[in-house]
N, C-alpha and C. Protein backbone atom coordinates (compact mmCIF):
# COMPACT_ATOMS: atom_id res chain seq x y z
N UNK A 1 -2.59 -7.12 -13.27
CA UNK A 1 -2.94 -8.07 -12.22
C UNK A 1 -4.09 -7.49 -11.41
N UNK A 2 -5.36 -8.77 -11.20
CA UNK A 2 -6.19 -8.04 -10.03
C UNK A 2 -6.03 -7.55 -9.09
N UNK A 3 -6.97 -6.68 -8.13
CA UNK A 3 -6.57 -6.60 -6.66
C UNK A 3 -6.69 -8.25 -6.23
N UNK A 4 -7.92 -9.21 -6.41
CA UNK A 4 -7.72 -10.39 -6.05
C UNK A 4 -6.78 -11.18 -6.18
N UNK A 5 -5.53 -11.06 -7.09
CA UNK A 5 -4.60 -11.67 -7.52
C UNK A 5 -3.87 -10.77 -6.70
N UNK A 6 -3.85 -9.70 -6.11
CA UNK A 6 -2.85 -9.08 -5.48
C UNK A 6 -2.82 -9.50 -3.89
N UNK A 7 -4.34 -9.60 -3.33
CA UNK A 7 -4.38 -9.71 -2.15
C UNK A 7 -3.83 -11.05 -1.67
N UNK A 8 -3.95 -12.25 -2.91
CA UNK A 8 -3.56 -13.15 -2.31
C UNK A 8 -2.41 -13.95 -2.35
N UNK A 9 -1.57 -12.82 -2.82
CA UNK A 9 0.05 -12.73 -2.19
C UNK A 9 0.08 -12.62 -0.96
N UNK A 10 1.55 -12.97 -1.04
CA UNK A 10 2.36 -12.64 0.09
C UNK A 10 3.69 -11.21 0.20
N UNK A 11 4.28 -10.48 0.72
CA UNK A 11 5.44 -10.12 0.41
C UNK A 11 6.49 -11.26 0.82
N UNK A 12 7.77 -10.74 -0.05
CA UNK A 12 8.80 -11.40 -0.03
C UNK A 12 9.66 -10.24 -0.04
N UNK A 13 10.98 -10.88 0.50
CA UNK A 13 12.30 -10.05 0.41
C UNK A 13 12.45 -9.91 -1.20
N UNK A 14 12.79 -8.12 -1.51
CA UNK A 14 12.93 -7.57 -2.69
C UNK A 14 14.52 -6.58 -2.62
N UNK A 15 15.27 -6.99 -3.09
CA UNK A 15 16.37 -6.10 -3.29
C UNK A 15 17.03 -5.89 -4.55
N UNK A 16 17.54 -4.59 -4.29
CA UNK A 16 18.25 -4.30 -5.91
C UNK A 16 17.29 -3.97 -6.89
N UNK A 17 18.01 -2.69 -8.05
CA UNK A 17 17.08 -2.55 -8.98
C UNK A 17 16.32 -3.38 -9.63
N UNK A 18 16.83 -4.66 -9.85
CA UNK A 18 15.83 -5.33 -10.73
C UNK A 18 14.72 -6.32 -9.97
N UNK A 19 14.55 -5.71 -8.52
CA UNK A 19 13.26 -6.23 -8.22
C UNK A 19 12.52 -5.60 -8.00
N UNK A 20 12.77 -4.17 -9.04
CA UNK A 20 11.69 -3.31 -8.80
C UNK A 20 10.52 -3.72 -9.80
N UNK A 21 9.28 -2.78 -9.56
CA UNK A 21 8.05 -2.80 -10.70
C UNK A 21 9.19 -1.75 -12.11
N UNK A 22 8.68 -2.49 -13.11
CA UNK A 22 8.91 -1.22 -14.56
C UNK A 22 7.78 -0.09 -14.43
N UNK A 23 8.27 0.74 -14.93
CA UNK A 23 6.99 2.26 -14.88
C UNK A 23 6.13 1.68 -15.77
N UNK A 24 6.31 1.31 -16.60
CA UNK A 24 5.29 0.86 -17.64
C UNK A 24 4.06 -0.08 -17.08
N UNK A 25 4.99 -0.79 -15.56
CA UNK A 25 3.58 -1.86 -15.13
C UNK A 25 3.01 -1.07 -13.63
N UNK A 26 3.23 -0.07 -13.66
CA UNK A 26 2.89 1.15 -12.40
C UNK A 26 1.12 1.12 -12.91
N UNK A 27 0.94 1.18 -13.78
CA UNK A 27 -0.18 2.23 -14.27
C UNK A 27 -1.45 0.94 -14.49
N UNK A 28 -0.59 -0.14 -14.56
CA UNK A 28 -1.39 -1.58 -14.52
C UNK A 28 -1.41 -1.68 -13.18
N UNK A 29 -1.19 -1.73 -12.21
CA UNK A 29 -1.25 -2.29 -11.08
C UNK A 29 -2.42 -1.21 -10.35
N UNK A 30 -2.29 0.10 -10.42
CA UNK A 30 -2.80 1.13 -10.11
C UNK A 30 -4.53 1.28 -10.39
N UNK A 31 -4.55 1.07 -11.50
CA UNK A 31 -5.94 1.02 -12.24
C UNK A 31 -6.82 -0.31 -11.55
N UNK A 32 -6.00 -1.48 -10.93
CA UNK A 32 -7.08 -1.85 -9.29
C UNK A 32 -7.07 -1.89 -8.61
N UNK A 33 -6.45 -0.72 -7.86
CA UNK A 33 -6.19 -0.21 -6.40
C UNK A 33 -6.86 1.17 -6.75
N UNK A 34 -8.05 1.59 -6.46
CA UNK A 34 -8.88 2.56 -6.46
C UNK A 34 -8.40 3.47 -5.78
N UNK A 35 -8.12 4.64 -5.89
CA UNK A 35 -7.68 6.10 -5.63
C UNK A 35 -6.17 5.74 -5.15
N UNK A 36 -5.56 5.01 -5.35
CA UNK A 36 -3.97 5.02 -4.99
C UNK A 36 -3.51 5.71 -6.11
N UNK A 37 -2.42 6.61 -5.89
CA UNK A 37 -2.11 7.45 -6.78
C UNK A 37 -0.38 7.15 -6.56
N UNK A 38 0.13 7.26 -7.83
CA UNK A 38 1.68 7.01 -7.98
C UNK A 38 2.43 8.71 -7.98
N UNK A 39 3.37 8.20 -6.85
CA UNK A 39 4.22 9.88 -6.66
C UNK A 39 4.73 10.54 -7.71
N UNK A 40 5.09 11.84 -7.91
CA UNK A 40 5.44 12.45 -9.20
C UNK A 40 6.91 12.01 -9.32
N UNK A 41 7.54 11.88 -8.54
CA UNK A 41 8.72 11.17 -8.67
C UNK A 41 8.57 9.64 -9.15
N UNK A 42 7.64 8.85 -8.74
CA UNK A 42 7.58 7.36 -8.93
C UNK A 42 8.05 6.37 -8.38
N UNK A 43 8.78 7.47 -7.05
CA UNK A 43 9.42 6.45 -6.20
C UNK A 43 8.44 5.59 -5.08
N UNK A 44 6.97 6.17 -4.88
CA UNK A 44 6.23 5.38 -4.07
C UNK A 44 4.59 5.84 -4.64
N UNK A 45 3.46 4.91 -3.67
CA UNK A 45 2.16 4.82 -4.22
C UNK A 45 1.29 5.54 -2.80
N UNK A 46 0.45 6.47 -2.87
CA UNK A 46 -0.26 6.37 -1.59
C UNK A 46 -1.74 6.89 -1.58
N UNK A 47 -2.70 6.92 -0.89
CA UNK A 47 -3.83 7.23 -0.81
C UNK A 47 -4.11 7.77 0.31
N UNK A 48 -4.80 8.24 0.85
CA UNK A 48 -5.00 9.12 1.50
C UNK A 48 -6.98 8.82 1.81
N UNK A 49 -7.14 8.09 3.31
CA UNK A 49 -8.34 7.63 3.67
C UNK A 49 -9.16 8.35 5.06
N UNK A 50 -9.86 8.26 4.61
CA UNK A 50 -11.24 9.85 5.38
C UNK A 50 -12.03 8.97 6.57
N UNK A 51 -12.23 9.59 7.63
CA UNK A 51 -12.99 8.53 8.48
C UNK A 51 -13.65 9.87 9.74
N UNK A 52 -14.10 9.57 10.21
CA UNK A 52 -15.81 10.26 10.69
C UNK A 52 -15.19 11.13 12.24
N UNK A 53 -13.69 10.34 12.91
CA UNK A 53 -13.47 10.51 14.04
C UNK A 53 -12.20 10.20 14.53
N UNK A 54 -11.62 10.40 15.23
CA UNK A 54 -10.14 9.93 15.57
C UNK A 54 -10.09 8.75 16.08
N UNK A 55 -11.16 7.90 16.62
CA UNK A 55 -11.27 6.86 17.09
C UNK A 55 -11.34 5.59 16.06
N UNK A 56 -12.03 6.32 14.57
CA UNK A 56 -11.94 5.26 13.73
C UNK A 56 -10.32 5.55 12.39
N UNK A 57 -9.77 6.46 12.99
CA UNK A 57 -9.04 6.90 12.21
C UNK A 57 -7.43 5.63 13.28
N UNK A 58 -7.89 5.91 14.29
CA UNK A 58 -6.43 4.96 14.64
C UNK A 58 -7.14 3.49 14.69
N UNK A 59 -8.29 3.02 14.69
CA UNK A 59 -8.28 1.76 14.07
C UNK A 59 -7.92 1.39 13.01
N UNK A 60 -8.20 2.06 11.99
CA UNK A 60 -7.66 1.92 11.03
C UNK A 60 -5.79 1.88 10.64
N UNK A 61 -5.30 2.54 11.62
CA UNK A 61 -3.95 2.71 11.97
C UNK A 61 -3.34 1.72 12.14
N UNK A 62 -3.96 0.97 13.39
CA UNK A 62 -3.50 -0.24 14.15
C UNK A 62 -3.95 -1.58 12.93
N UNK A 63 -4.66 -1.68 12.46
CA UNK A 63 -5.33 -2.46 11.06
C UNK A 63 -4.10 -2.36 10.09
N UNK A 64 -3.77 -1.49 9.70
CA UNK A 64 -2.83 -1.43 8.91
C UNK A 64 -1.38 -1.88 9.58
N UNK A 65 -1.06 -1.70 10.49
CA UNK A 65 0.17 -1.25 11.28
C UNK A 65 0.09 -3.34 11.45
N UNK A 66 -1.16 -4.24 11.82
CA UNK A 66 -1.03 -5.52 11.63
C UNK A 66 -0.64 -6.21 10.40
N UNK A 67 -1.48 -5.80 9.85
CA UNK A 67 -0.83 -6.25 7.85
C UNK A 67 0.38 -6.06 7.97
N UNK A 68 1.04 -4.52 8.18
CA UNK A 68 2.32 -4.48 8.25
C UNK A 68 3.38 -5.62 8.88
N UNK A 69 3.09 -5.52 9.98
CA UNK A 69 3.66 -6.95 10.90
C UNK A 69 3.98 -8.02 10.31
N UNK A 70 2.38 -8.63 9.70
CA UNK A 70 2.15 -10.09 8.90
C UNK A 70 3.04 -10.16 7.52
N UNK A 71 3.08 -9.19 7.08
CA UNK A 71 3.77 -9.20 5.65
C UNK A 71 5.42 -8.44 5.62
N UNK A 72 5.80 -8.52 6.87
CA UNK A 72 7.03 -7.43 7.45
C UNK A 72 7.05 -6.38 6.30
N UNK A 73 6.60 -6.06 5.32
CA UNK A 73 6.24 -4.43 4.59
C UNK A 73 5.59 -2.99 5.14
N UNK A 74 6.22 -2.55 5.29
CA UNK A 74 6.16 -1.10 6.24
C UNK A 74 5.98 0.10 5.69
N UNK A 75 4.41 0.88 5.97
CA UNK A 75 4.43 1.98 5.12
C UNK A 75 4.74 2.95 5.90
N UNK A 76 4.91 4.31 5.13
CA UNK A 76 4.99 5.82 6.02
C UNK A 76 3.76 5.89 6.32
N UNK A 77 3.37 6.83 6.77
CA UNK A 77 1.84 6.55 7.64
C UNK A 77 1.70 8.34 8.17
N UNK A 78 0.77 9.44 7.54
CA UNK A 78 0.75 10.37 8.30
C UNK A 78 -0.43 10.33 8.64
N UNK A 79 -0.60 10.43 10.17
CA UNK A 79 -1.97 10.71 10.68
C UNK A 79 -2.69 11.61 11.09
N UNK A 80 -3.94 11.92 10.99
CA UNK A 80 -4.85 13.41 11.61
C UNK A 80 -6.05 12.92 12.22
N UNK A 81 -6.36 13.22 12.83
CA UNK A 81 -7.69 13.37 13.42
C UNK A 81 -8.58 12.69 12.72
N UNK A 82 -9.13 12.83 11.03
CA UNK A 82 -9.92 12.19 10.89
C UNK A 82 -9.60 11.62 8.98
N UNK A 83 -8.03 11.12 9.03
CA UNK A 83 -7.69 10.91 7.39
C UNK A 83 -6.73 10.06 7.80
N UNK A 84 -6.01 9.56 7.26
CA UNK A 84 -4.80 8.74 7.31
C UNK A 84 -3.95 8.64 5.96
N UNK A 85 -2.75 9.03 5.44
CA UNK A 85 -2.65 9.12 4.20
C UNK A 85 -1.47 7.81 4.52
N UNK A 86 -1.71 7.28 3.53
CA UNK A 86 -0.51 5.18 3.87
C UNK A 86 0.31 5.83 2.24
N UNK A 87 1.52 5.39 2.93
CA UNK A 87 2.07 5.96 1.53
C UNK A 87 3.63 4.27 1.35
N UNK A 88 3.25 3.81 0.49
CA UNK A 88 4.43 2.14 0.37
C UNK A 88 5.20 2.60 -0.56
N UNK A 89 7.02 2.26 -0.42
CA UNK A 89 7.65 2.32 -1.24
C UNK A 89 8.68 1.00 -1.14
N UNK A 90 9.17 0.46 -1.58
CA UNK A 90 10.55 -0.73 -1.40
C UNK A 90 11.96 0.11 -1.34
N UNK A 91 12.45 0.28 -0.07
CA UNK A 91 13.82 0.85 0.22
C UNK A 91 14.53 0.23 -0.63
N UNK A 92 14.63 -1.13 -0.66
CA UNK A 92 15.81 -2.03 -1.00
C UNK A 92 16.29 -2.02 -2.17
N UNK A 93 14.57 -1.46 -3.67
CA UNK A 93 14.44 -1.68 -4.49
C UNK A 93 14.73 0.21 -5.21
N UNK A 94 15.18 0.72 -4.48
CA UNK A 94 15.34 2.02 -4.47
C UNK A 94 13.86 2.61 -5.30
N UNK A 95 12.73 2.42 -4.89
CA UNK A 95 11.15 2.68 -6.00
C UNK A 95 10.42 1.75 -5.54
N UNK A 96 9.57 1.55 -5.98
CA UNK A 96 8.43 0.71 -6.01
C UNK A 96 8.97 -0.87 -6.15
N UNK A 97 8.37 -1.62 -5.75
CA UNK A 97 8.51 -3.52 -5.78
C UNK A 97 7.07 -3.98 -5.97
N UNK A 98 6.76 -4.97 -5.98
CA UNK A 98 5.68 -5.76 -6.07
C UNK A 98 4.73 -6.12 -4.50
N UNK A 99 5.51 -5.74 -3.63
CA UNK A 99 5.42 -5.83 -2.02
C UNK A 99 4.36 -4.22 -1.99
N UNK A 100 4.46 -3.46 -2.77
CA UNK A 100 3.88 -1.88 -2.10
C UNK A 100 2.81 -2.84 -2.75
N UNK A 101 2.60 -3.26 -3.92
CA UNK A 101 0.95 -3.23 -4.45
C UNK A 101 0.43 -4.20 -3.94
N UNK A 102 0.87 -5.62 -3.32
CA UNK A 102 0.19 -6.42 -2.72
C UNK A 102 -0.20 -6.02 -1.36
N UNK A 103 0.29 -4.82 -0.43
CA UNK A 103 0.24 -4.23 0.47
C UNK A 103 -1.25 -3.23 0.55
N UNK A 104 -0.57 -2.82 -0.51
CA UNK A 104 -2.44 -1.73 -0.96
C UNK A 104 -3.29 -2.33 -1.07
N UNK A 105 -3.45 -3.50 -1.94
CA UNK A 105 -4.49 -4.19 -1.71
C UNK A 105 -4.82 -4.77 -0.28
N UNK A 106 -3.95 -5.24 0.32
CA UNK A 106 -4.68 -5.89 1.87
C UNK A 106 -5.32 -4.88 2.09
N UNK A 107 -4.58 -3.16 2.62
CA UNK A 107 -5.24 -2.04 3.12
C UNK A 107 -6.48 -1.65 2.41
N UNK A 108 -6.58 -1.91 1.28
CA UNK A 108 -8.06 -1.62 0.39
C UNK A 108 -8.80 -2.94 1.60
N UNK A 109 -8.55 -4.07 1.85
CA UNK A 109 -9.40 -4.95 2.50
C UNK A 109 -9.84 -4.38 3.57
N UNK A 110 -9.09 -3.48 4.63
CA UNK A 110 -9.63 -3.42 5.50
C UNK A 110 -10.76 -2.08 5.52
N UNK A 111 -11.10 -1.38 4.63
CA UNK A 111 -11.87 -0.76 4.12
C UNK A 111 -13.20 -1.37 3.32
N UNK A 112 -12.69 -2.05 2.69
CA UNK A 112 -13.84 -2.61 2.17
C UNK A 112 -14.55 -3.69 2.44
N UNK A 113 -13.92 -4.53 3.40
CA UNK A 113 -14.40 -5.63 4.21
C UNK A 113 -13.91 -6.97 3.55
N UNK A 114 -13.33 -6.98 2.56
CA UNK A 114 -13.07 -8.27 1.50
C UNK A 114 -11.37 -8.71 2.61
N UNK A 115 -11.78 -10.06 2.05
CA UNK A 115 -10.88 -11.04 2.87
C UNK A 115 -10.15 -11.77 2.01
């Protein structure tokens, strides 16, 4: 699936194993979400984004932290000074769901400017 086909989802409520992603479609979803990398465990996806100053590092925070809101999907989030690493997993789905990758893609939007 594209990122364009991803972004223009929605999340939905995902519970139980079988609304997780298969590993087999990890590596499809991944390959268009540019530098998102899948955990060695496989239980979640995250990237890790570079920015000039702490001022553009918590915009980017608060940017994300709205998507979050809009799509009630909630990532871990560690922050520094001048990186932000967004890391999505589906609790419900004990691993990954279809909600982390339509999620990455919005956050790829607010980086890249696409709507």
């Amino acid at each position: 699936m594209s990122i364009e086909a991803l972004r223009a989802q929605h999340c939905v409520p995902r519970k139980g194993k079988d609304a997780g992603v298969e590993a087999g479609a990890i590596a499809g979803y991944l390959k268009d979400l540019p530098g998102w990398t899948k955990a060695t465990d496989g239980g979640s996806i995250a990237k890790t984004f570079k920015f000039d100053d702490y001022f553009h590092t918590m915009a980017f925070v608060n940017a994300v932290a709205s998507i979050a809101h809009r799509e009630d999907h909630h990532p871990d989030l560690e922050v520094h000074y001048d990186k932000c690493v967004v890391k999505y997993s589906t609790h419900d789905v004990g691993g990954l769901s279809l909600n982390d990758f339509i999620s990455a893609a919005k956050v790829e939007d607010i980086v890249t400017g696409n709507k």
